[in-house]
Protein backbone atom coordinates (compact mmCIF):
# COMPACT_ATOMS: atom_id res chain seq x y z
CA UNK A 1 -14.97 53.54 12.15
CA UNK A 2 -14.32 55.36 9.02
CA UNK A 3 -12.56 53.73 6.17
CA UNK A 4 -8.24 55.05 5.66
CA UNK A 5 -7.28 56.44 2.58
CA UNK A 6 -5.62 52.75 1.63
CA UNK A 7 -8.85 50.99 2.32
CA UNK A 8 -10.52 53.78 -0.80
CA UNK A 9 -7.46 53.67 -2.76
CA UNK A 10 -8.21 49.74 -3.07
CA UNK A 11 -11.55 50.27 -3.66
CA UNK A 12 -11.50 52.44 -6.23
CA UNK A 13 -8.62 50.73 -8.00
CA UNK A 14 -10.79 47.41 -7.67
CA UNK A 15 -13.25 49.44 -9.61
CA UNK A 16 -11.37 50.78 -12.28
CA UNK A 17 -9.95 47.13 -12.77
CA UNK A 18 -13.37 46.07 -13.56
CA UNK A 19 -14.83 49.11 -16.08
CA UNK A 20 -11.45 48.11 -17.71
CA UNK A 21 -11.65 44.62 -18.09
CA UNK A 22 -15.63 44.92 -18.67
CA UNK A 23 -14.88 47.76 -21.73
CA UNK A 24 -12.72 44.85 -23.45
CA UNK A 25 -15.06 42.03 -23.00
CA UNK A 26 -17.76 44.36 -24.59
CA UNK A 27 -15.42 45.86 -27.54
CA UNK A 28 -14.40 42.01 -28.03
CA UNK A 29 -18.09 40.92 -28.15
CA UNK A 30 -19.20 43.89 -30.69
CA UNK A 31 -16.19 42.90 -33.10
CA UNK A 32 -16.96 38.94 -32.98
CA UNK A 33 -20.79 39.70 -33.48
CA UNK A 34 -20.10 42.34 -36.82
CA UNK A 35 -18.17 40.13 -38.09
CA UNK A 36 -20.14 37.13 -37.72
CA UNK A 37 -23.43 39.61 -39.15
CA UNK A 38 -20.94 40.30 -41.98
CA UNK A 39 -20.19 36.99 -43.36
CA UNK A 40 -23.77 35.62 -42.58
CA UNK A 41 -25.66 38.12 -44.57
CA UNK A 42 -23.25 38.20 -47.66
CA UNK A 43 -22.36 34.47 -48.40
CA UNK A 44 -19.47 35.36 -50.84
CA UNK A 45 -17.00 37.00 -48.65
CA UNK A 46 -16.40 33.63 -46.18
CA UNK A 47 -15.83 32.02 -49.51
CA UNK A 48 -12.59 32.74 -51.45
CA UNK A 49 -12.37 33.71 -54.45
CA UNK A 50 -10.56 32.06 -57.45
CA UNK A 51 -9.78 32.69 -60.44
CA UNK A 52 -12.27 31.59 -64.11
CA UNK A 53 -10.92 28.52 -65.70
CA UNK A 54 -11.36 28.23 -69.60
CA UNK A 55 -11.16 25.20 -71.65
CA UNK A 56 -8.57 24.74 -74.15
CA UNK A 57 -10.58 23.18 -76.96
CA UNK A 58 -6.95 21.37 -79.05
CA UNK A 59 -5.13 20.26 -75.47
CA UNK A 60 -8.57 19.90 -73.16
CA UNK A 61 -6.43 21.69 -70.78
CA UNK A 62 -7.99 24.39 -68.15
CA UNK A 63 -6.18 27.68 -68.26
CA UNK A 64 -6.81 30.84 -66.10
CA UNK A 65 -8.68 33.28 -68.46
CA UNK A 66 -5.97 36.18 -67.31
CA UNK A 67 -3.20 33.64 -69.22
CA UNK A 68 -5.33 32.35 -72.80
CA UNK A 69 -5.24 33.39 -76.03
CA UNK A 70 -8.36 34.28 -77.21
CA UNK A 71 -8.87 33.28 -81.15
CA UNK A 72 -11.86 33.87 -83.32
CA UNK A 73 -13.92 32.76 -79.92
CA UNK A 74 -12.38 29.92 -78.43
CA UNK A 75 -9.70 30.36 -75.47
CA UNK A 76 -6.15 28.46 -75.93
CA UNK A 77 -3.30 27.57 -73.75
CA UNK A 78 -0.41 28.68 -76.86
CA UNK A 79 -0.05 30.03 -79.86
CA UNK A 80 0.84 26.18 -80.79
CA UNK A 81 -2.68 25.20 -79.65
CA UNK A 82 -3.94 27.32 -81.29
CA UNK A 83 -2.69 27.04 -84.67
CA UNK A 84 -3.43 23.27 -84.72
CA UNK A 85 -6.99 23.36 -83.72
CA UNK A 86 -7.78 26.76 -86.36
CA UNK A 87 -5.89 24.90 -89.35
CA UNK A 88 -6.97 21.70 -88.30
């Protein structure tokens, strides 16, 4: 007894089914292992990244260097901090 044309049509969408779902489960499994390669063989990207901190020398405040006033070498939170620790 030969198989119908409903009996292949099954068959062959069965098939397709699973190249389908097997192609994602191998795309999924390449992007979890590059990224997990990624991040283990260059420590600093599954860190984040901040900002430097200076050290007001008047106020013994920490500022982010983007923000202080640099002054004959030292890094300051204000102008006001500034002018009391160089007069003072």
């Amino acid at each position: 007894m030969e198989p119908g044309p409903v009996r292949q049509t099954t068959v062959l969408l069965r098939l397709l089914l699973f190249v389908v779902v097997a192609w994602i489960v191998i795309t999924a499994m390449r992007a979890y292992l590059v990224a997990r390669k990624s991040s283990t063989r260059n420590p600093n990207l599954a860190k984040p990244r901040g900002e430097e901190m200076v050290l007001d020398p008047q106020c013994q405040s920490y500022v982010p260097k983007s923000e202080a006033l640099l002054r004959k070498g030292n890094y300051y939170c204000s102008e006001k901090c500034a002018a009391l620790h160089l007069t003072g």
